[in-house]
Protein backbone atom coordinates (compact mmCIF):
# COMPACT_ATOMS: atom_id res chain seq x y z
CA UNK A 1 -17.62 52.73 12.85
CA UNK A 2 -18.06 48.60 13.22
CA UNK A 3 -20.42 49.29 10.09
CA UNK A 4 -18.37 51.03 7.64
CA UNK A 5 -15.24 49.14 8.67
CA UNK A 6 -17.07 46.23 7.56
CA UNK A 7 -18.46 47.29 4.33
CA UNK A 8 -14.89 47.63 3.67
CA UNK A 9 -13.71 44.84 4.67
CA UNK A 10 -16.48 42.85 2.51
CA UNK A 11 -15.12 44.66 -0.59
CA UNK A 12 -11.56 44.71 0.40
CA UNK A 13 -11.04 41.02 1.46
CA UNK A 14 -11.83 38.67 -2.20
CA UNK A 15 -9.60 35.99 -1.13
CA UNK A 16 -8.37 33.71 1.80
CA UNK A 17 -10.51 33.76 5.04
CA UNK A 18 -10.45 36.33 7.36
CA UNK A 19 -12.25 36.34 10.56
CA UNK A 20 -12.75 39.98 12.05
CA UNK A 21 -14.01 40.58 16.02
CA UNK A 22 -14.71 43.71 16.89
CA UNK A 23 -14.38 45.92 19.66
CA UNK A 24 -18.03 45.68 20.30
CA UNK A 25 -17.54 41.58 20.03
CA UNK A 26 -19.39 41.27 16.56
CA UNK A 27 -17.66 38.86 14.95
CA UNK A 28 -17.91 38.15 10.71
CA UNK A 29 -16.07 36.66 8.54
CA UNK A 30 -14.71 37.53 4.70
CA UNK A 31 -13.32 36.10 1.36
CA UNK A 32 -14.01 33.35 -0.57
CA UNK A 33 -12.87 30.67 1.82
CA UNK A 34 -9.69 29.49 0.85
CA UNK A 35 -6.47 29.12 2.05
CA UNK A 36 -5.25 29.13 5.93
CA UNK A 37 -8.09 31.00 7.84
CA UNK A 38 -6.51 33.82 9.97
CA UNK A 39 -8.67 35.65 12.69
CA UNK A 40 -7.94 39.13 14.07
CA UNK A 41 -9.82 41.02 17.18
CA UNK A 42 -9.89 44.39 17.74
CA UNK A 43 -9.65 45.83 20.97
CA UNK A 44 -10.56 48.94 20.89
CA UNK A 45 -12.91 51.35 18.39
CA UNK A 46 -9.92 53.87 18.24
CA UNK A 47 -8.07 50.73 16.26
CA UNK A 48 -10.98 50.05 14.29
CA UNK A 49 -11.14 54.24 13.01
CA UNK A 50 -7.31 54.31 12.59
CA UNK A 51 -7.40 51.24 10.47
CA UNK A 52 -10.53 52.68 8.95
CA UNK A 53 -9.06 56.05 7.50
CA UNK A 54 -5.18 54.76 6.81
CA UNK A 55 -5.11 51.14 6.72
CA UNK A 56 -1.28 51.28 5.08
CA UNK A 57 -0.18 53.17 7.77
CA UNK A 58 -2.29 51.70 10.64
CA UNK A 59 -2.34 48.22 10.27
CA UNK A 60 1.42 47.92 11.39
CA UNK A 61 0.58 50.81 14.01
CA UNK A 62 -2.57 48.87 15.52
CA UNK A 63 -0.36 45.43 15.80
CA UNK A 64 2.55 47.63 17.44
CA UNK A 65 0.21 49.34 20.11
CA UNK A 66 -1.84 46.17 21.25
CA UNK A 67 -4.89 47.03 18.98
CA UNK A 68 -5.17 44.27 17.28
CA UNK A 69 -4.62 40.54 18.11
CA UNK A 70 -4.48 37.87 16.01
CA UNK A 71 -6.06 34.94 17.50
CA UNK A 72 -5.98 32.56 14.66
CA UNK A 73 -2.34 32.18 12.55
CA UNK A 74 -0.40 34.91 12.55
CA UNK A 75 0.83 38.00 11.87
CA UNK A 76 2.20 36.97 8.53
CA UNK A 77 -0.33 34.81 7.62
CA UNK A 78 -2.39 38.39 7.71
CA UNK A 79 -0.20 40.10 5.48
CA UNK A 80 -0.44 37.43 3.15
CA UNK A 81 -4.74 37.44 2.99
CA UNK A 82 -3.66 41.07 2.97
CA UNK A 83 -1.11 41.66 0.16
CA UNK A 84 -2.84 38.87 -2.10
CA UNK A 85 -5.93 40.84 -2.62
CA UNK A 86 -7.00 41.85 -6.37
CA UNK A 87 -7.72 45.81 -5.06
CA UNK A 88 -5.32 46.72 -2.14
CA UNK A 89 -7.04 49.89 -0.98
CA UNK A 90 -10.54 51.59 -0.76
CA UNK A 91 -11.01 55.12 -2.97
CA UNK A 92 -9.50 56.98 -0.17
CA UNK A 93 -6.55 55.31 0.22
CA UNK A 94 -5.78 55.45 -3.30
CA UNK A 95 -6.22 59.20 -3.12
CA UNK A 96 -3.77 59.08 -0.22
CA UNK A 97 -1.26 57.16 -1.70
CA UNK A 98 -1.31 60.14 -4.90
CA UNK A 99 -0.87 62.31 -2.45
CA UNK A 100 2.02 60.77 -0.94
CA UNK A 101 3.48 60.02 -4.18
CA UNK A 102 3.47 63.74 -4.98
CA UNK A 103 5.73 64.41 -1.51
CA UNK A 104 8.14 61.78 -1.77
CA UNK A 105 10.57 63.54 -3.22
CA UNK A 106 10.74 65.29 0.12
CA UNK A 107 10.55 62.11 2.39
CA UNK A 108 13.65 61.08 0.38
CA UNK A 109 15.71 64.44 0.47
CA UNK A 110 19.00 62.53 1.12
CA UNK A 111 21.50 64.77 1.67
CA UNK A 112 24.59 63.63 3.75
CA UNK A 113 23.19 64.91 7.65
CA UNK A 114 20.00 63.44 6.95
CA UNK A 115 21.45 60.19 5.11
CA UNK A 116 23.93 59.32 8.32
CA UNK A 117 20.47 59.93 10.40
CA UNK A 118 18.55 58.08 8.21
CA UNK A 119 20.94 55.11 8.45
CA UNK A 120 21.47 55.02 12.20
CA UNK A 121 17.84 55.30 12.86
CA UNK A 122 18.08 51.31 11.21
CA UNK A 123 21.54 50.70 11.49
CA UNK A 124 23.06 51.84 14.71
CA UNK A 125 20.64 49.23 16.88
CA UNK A 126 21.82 47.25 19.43
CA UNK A 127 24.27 44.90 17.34
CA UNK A 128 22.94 42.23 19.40
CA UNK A 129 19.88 42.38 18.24
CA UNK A 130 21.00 41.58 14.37
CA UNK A 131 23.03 38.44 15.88
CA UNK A 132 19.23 36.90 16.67
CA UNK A 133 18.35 36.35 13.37
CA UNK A 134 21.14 37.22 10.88
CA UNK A 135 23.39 34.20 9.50
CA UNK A 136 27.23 33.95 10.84
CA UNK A 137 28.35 36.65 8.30
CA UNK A 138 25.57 38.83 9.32
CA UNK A 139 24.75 39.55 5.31
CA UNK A 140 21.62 41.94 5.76
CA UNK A 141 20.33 41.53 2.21
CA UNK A 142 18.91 39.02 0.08
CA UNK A 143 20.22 35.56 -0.17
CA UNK A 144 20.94 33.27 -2.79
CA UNK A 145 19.09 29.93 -3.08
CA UNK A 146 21.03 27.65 -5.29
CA UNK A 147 18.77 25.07 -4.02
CA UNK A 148 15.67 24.48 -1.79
CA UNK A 149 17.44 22.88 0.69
CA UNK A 150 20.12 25.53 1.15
CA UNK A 151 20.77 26.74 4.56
CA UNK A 152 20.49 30.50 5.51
CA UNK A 153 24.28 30.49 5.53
CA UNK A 154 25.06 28.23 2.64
CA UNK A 155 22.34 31.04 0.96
CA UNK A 156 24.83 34.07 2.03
CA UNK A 157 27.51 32.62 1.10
CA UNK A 158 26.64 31.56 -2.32
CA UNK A 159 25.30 35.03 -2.64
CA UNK A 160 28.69 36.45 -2.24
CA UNK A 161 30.29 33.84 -4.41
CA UNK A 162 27.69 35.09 -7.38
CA UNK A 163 28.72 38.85 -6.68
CA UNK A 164 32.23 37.86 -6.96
CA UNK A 165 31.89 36.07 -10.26
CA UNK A 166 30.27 39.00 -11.99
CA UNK A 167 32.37 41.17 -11.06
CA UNK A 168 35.78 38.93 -11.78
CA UNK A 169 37.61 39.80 -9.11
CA UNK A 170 41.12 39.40 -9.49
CA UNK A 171 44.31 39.12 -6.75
CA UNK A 172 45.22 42.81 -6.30
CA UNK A 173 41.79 44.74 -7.86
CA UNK A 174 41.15 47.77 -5.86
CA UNK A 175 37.48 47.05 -5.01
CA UNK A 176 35.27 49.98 -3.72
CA UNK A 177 32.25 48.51 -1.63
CA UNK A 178 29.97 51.02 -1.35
CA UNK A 179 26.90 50.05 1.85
CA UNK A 180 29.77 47.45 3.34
CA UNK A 181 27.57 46.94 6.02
CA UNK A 182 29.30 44.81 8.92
CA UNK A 183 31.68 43.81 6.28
CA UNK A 184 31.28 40.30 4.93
CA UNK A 185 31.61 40.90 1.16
CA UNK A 186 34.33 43.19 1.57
CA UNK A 187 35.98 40.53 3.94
CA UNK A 188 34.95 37.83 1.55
CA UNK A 189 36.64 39.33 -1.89
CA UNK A 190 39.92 39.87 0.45
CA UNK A 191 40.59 36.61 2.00
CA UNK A 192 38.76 34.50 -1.40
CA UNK A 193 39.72 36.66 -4.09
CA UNK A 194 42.86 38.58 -3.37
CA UNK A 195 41.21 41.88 -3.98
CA UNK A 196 42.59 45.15 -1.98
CA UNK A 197 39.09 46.47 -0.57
CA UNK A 198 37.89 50.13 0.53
CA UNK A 199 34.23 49.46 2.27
CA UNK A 200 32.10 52.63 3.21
CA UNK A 201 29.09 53.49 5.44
CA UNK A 202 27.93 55.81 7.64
CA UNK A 203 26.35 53.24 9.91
CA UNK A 204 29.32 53.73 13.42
CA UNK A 205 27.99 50.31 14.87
CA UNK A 206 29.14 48.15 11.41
CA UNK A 207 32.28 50.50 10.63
CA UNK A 208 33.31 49.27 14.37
CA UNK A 209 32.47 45.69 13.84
CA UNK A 210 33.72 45.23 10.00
CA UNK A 211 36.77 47.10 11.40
CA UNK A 212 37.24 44.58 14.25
CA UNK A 213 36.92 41.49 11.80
CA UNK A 214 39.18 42.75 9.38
CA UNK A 215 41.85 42.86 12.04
CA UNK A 216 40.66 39.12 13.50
CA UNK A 217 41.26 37.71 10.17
CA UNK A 218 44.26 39.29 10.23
CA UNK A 219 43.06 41.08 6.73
CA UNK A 220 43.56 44.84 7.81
CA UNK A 221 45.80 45.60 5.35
CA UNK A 222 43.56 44.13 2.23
CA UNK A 223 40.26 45.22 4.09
CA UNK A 224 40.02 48.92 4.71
CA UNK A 225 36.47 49.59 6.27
CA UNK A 226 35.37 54.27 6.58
CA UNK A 227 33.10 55.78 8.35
CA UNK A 228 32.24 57.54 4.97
CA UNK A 229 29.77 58.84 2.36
CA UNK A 230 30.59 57.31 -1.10
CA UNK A 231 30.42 60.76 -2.54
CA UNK A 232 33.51 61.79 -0.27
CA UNK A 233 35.54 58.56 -1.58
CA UNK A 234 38.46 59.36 -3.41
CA UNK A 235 40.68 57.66 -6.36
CA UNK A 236 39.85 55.30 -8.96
CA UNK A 237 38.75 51.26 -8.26
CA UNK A 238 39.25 48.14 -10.52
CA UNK A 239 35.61 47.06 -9.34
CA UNK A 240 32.84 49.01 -7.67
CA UNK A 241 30.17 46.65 -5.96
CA UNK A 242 26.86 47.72 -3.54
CA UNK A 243 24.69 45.41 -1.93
CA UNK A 244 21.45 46.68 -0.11
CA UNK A 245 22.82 50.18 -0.25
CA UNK A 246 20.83 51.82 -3.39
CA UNK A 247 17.82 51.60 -1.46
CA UNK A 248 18.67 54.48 0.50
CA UNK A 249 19.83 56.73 -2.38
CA UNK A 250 16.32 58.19 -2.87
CA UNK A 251 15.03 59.58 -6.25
CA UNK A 252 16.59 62.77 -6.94
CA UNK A 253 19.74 61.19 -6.45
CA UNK A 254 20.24 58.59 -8.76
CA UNK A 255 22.10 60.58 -11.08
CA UNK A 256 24.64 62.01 -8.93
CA UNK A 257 24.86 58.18 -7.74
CA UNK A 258 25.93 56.90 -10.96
CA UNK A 259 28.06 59.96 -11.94
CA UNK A 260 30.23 59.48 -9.29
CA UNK A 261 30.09 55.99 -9.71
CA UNK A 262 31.35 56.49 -13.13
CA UNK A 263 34.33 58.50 -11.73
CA UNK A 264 35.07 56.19 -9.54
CA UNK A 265 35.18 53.32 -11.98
CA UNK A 266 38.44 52.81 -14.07
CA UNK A 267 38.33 52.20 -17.80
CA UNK A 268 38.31 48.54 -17.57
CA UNK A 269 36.59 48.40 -14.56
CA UNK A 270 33.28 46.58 -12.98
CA UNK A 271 30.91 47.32 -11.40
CA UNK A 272 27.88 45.31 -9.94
CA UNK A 273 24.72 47.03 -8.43
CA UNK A 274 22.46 44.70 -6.29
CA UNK A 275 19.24 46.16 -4.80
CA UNK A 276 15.32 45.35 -3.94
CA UNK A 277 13.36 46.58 -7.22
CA UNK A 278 9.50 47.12 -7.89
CA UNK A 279 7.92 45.94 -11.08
CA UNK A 280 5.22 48.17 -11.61
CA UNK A 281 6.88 51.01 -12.65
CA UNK A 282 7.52 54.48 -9.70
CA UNK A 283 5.74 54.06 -6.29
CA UNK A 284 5.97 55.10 -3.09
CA UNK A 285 7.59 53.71 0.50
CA UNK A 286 4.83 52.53 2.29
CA UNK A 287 4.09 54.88 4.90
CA UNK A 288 4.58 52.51 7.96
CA UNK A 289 7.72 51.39 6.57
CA UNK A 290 8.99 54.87 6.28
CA UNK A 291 8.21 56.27 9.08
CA UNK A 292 9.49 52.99 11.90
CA UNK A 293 12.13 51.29 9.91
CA UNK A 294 13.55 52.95 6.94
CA UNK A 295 13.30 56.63 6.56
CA UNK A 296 14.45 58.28 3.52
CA UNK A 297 14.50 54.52 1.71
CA UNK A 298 12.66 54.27 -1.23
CA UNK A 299 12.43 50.69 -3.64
CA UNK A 300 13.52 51.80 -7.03
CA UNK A 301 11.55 50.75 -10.74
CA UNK A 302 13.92 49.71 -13.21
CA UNK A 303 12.59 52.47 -15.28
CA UNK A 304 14.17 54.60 -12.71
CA UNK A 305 17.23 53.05 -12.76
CA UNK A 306 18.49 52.52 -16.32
CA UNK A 307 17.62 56.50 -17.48
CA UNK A 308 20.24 57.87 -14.94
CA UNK A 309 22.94 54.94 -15.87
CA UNK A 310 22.59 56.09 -19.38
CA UNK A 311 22.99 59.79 -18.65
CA UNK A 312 26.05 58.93 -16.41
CA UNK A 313 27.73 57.25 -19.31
CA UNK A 314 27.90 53.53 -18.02
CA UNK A 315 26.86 50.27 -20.53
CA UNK A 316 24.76 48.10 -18.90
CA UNK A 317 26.51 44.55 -19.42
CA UNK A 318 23.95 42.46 -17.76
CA UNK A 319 20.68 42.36 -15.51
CA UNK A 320 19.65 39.33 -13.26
CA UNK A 321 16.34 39.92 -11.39
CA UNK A 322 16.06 37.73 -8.53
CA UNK A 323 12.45 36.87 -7.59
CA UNK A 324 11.43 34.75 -4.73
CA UNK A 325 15.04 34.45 -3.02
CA UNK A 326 14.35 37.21 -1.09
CA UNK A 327 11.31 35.82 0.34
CA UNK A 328 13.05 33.15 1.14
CA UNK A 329 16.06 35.25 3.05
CA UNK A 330 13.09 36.93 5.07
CA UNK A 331 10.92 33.68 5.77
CA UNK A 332 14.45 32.26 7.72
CA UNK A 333 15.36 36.00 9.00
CA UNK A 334 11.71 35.92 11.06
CA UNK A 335 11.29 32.09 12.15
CA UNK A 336 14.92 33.05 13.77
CA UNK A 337 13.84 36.00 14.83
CA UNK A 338 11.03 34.67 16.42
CA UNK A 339 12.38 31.17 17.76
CA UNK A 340 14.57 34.21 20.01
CA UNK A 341 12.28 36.64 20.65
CA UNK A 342 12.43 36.76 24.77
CA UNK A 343 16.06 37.49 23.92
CA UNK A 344 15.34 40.06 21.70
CA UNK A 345 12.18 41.89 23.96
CA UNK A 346 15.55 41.85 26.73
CA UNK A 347 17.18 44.16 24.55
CA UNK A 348 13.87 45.85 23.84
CA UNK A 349 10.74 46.01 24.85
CA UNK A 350 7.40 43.69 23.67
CA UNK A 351 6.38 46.68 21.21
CA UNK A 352 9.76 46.56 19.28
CA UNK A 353 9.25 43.33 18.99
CA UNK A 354 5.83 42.84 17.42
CA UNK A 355 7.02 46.19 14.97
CA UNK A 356 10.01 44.39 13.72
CA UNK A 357 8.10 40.57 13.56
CA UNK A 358 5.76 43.22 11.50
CA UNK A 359 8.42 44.16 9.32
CA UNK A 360 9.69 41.09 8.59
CA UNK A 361 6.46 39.79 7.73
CA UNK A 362 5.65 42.41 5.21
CA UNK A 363 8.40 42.15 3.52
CA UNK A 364 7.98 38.80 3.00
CA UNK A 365 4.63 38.87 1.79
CA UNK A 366 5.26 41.78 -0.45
CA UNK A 367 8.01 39.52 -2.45
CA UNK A 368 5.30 36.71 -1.96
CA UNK A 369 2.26 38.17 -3.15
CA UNK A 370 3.09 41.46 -5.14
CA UNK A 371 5.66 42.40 -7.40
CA UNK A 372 8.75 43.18 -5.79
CA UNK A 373 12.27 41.92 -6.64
CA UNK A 374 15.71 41.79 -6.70
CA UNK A 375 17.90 42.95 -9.37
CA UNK A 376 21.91 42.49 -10.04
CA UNK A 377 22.82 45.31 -12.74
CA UNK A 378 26.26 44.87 -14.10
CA UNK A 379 28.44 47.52 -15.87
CA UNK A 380 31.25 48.75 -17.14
CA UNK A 381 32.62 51.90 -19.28
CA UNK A 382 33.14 50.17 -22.15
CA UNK A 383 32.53 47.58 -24.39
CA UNK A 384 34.95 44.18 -24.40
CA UNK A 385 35.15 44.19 -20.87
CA UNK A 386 33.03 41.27 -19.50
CA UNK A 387 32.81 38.15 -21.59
CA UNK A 388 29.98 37.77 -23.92
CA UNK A 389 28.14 35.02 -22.74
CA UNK A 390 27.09 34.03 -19.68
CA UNK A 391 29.09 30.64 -19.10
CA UNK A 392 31.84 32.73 -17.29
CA UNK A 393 29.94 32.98 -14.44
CA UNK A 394 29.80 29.17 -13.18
CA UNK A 395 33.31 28.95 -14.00
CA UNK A 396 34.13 32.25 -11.62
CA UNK A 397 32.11 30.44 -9.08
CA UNK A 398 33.55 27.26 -9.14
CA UNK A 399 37.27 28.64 -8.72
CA UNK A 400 35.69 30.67 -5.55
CA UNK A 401 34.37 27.64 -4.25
CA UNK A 402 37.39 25.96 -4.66
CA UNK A 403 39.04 28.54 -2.86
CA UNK A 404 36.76 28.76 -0.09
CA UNK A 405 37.40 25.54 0.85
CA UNK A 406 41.49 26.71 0.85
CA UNK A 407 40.43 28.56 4.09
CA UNK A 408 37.92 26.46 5.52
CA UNK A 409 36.10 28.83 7.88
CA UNK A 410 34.29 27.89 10.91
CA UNK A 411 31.03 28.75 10.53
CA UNK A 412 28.98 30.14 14.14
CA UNK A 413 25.54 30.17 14.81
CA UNK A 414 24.74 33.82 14.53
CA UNK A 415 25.07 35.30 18.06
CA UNK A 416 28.32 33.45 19.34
């Protein structure tokens, strides 16, 4: 097995430097020889077959169990030799992967039982565990880097400030919020902008914390959190906005997605769409992702996207696609989560621990090194509705900033 793993290893690995020990102790090395050199042993000759015949699927599997230690860099500096390679898998893999592609329509089979499941699997953890590595708000999606320097925080929070300006909130809007996770956004278009918001999710753990901070900030009234599918919502909204939420949708759903969306939308309403986007056209989960962190998620193609907002009747008024900010969100989100991981193997075990340093290393990388993004779609029902160029938007954020400072939060260190 030491034999054919390397063969594929010297044909896999074309750049960096990668130092491979095997079970057996036979140590080589492969690439070209740039970069940071990262060396990985192998413990056992089970690891070596497993990462053999599925290395998608086994690499994160291997790391979890113990098989493989990295004894040189790290676990992300692995991904990145990994993910930056000109051919990511052998012949067979590739044949996997079709085969995959043709069952994902099953893997994402999203109706409402298996959604809620599919969202407490990630969702409903230990809300401690979030409060490790998660800025004050605890915003669980991608930042917004105005500037290098920016702070995690100073990133969510101009994040939400650049929502809030496409969508141009206004004092009294009924805004839907659709995904309001733990409820920052929703909390943050109530106190900032006046807006009267409705925030769903089927996630119990953030409907009980968004619905505890609502009442703290003594915005209860303005910031109505349910324990609810968006297809159940009722009524009609000035603005609709999701953040991190489309992910989950899956495929064969997009179009009842944006229907309802459309129903829910008033005339002169606006909505804003925010999600992580591939730019190589339809793919597949990877297999390790889907099966420990997010089942039933799926990282849409544009193409993907913009048929079923046509068919549901909605103009598309503007697209941003966000590149490297989320691989800046997740570089923070795992040096935190790392600086605290005795904390977080407390509320765990060492195995969680290395699977979710795992995940938040690959999905780094694969914002990094590959082509994955984030894209803002904004839309409305009609033309006339937004402005026509694009100047509104620093004047929206500069009246949110200026009301910001009107309420002067104290910021925490996430945990407190």
């Amino acid at each position: 097995m030491s034999g054919l793993l390397g063969h594929f290893l010297q044909r896999f690995v074309r750049r960096g430097i990668l130092t491979v020990t095997t079970a057996e102790g036979e140590t080589n090395t492969y690439g070209d020889g740039t970069g940071r050199p990262v060396a990985i042993r192998l413990t056992s000759r089970q690891a070596e077959r497993r990462l053999l015949l599925d290395p998608e699927l086994a690499l994160g599997e291997i790391y979890m169990d113990g098989g493989m230690i990295v004894e040189q860099g790290s676990i992300a500096d692995l991904l990145a030799v990994s993910l930056d390679q000109p051919q990511m898998s052998p012949q067979w893999g590739r044949l996997q992967r079709s085969v995959r592609y043709l069952f994902r329509h099953a893997q994402q089979f999203n109706v409402r039982g298996r959604a809620r499941r599919n969202v407490a699997h990630h969702y409903d953890l230990d809300s401690r565990l979030y409060s490790l590595f998660l800025d004050a708000d605890r915003q669980y999606s991608c930042a917004y880097y105005e500037h290098p320097e920016a702070s995690l925080d100073d990133a969510q929070l101009a994040k939400k400030r650049h929502i809030a300006a496409k969508l141009l909130v206004g004092r009294g809007h009924r805004v839907l919020d659709i995904g309001c996770g733990w409820g920052g956004l929703g909390l943050y278009l109530a106190e900032t902008a006046g807006a009267n918001v409705t925030g769903v999710t089927l996630s119990a753990e953030q409907h009980a914390v968004a619905i505890t901070r609502a009442a703290e900030k003594h915005l209860s009234r303005s910031a109505n959190f349910l324990l609810q599918d968006y297809r159940d919502v009722p009524g009609t909204f000035d603005r609709i906005v999701s953040v991190g939420m489309f992910e989950h949708v899956g495929v064969d759903y997009y179009d009842s997605y944006f229907q309802r969306c459309a129903e829910l939308l008033s005339e002169d309403g606006v909505m804003l769409l925010h999600s992580i986007g591939r730019s190589e056209g339809p793919g597949i989960t990877n297999p390790w992702i889907a099966k420990y962190i997010f089942p039933g998620g799926y990282i849409p193609a544009l193409s993907e996207v913009l048929p079923a907002i046509e068919r549901a009747g909605l103009l598309v008024t503007d697209v941003e696609i966000l590149r490297l900010h989320y691989a800046e969100t997740l570089k923070a989100w795992r040096e935190r989560f790392l600086a605290r991981r005795e904390e977080a193997e407390q509320l765990y075990d060492a195995r969680f621990v290395r699977m979710w340093e795992f995940y938040l290393a690959a999905s780094e990388m694969s914002f990094r090194k590959q082509n994955m993004m984030n894209f803002q779609i904004q839309l409305a029902k009609r033309q006339g509705i937004v402005p026509i160029t694009r100047d509104y938007i620093p004047r929206e954020e500069a009246r949110l900033r200026n009301a910001e400072g009107q309420h002067s939060p104290k910021l925490q260190l996430a945990g407190e």
